[in-house]
C-alpha atoms as a PDB file:
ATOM      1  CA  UNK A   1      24.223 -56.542 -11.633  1.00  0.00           C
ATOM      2  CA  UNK A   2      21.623 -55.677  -8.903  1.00  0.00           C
ATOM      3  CA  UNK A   3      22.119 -52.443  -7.067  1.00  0.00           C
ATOM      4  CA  UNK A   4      22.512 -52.991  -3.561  1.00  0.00           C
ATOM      5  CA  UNK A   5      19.924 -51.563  -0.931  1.00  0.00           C
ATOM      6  CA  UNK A   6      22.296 -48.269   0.329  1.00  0.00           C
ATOM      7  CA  UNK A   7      22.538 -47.207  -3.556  1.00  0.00           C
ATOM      8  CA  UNK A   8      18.559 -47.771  -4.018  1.00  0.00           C
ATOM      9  CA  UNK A   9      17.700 -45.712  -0.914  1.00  0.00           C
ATOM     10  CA  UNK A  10      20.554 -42.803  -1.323  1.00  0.00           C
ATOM     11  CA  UNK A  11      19.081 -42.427  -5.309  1.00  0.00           C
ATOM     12  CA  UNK A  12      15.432 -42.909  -3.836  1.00  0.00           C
ATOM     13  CA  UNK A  13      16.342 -39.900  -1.285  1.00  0.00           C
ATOM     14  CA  UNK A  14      17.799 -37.846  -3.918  1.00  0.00           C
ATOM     15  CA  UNK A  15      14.705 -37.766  -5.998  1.00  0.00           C
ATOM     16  CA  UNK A  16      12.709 -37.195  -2.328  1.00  0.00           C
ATOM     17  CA  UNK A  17      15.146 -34.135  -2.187  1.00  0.00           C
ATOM     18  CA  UNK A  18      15.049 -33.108  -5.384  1.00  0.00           C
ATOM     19  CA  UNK A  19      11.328 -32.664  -4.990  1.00  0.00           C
ATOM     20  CA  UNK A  20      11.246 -31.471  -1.639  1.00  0.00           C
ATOM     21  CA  UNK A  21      13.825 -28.585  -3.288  1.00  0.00           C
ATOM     22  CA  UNK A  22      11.055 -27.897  -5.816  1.00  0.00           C
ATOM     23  CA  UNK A  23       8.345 -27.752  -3.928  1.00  0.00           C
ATOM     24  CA  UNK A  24       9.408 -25.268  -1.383  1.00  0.00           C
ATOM     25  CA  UNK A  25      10.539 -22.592  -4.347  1.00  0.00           C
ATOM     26  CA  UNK A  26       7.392 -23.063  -5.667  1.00  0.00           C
ATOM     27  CA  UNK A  27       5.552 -22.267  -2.226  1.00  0.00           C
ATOM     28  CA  UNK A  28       8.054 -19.716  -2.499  1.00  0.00           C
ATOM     29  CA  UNK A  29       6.860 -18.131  -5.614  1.00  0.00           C
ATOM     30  CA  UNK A  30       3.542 -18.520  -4.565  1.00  0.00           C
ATOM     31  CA  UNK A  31       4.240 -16.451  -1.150  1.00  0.00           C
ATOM     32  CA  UNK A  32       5.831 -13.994  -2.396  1.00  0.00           C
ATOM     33  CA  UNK A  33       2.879 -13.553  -5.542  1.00  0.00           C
ATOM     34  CA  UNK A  34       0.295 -13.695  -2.973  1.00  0.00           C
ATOM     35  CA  UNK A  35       2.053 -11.080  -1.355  1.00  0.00           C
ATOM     36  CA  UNK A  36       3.058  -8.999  -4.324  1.00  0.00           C
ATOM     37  CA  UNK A  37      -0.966  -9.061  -5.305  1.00  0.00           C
ATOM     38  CA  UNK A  38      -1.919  -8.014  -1.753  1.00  0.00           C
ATOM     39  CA  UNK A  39       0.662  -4.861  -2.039  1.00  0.00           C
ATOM     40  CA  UNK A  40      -0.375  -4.091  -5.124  1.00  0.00           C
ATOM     41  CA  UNK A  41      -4.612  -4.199  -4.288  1.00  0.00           C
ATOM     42  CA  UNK A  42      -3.870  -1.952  -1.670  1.00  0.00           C
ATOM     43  CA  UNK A  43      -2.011   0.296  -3.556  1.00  0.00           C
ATOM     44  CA  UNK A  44      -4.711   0.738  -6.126  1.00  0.00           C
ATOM     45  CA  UNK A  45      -7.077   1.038  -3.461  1.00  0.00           C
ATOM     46  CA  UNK A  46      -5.556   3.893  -2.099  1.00  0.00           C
ATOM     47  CA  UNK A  47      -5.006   5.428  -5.558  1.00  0.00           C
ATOM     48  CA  UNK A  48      -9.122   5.015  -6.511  1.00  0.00           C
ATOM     49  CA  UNK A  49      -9.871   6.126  -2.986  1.00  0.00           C
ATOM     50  CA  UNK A  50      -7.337   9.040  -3.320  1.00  0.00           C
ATOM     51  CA  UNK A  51      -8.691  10.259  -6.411  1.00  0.00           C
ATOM     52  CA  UNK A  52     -12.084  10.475  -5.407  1.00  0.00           C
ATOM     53  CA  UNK A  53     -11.180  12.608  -2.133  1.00  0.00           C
ATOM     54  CA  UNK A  54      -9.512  14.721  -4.385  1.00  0.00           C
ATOM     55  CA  UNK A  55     -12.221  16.072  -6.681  1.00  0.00           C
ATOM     56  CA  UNK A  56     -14.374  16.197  -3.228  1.00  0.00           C
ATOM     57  CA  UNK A  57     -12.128  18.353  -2.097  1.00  0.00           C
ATOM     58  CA  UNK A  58     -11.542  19.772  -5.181  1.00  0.00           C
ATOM     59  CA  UNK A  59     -15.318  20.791  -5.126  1.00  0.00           C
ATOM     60  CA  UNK A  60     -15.451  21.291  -1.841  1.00  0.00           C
ATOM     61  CA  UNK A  61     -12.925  23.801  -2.170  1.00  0.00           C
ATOM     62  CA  UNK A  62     -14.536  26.224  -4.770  1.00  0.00           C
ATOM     63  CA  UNK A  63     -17.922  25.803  -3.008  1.00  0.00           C
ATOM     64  CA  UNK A  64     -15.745  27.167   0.520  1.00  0.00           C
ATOM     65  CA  UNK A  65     -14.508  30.167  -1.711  1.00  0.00           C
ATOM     66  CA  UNK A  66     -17.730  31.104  -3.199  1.00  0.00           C
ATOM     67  CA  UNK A  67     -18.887  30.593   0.398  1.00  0.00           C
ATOM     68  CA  UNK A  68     -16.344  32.832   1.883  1.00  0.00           C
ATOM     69  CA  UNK A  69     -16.678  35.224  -1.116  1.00  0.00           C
ATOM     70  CA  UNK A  70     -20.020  35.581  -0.298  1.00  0.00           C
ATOM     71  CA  UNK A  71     -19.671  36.228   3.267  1.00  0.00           C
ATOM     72  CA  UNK A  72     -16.834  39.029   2.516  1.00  0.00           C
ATOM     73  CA  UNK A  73     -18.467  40.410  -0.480  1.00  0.00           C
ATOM     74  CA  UNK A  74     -15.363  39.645  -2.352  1.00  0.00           C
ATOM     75  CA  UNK A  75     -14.704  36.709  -4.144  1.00  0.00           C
ATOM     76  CA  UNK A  76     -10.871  37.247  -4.488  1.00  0.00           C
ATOM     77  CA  UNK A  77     -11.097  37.493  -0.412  1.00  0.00           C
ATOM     78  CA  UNK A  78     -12.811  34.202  -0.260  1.00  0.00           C
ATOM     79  CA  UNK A  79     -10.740  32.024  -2.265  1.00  0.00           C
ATOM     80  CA  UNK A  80      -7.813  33.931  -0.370  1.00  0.00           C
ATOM     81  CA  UNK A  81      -9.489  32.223   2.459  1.00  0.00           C
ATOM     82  CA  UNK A  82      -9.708  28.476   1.200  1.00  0.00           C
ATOM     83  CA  UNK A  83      -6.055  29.018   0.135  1.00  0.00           C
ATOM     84  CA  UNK A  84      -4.683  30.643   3.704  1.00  0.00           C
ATOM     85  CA  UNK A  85      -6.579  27.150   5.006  1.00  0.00           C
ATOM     86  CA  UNK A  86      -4.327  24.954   2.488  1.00  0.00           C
ATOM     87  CA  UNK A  87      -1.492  26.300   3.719  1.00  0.00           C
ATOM     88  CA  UNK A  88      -2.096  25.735   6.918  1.00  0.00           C
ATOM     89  CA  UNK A  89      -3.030  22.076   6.518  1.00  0.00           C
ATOM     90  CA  UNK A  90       0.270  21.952   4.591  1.00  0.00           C
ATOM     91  CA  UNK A  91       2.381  23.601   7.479  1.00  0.00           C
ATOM     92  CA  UNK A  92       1.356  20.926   9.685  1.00  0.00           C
ATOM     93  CA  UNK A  93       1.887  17.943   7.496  1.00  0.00           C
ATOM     94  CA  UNK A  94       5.421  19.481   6.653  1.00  0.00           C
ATOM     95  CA  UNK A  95       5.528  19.556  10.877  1.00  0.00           C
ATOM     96  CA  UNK A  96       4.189  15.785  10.917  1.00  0.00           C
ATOM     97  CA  UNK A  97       6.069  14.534   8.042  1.00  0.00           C
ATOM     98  CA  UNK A  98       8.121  11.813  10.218  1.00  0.00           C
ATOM     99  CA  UNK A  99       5.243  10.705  12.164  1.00  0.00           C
ATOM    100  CA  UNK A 100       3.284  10.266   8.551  1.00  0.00           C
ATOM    101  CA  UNK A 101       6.416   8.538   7.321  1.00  0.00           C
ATOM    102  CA  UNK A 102       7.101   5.771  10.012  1.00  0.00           C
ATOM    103  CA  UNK A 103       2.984   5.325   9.843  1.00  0.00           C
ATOM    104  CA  UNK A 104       3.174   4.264   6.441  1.00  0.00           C
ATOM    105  CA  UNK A 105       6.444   2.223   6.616  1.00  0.00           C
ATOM    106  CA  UNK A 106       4.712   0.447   9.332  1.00  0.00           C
ATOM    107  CA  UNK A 107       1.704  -0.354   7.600  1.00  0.00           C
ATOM    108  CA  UNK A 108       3.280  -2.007   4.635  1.00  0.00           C
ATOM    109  CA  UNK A 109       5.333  -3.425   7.077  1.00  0.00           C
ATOM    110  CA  UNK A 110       2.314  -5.022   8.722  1.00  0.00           C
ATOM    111  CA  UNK A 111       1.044  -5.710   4.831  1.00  0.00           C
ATOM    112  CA  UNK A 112       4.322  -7.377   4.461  1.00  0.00           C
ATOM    113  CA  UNK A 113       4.618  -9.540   7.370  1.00  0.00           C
ATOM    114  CA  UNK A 114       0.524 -10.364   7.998  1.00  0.00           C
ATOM    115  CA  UNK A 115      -0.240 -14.044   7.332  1.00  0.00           C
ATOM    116  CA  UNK A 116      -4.354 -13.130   6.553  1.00  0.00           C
ATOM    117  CA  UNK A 117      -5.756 -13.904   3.735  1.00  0.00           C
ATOM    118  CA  UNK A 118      -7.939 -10.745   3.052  1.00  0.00           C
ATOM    119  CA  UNK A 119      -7.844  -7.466   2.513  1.00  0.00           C
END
């Protein structure tokens, strides 16, 4: 028996279907890895990055007390100093902390949704 044409074209679309079905979860894989990577470059950016401006300031911040000791003639008063400035910085980001927040949602956000291909 010969098939007739409507059952050669319905299993003839199937297959087209079949590998239409495939081919888009695979572009979605691929998205969402290309994605994934970009997140996770970024995040490891900011980690190297982070680290090094912490031993700068780390450095920074026991040449400013030695500085300040210096300048008081006591070095307990010049660290005293360096720390009274931490705190400080730390009051305001404590003050700032939902304006730092919805910053950073919005730039993974923009990570997220940003069809470039770099960096």
């Amino acid at each position: 028996m010969t098939e007739s044409p409507n059952e050669d074209f319905f299993a003839q679309t199937q297959s087209e279907l079949e590998a239409y079905v495939r081919n888009r979860a695979m572009l979605a894989k691929m998205q969402a890895a290309d994605l994934v990577s970009r997140l996770v470059a970024k995040m490891v950016l900011a980690l190297v990055l982070g680290g090094i401006l912490f031993f700068v300031l780390l450095f920074f911040s026991i040449m400013g007390g030695y500085f300040f000791g210096d300048l008081t003639g006591s070095i307990y008063l010049g660290f005293a100093i360096v720390v009274g400035f931490y705190v400080l910085v730390f009051l305001v980001l404590v003050m700032l902390r939902k304006a730092i927040g919805r910053s950073i949602i919005n730039a993974i956000i923009q990570t997220i949704f940003d069809n470039k291909e770099s960096l």
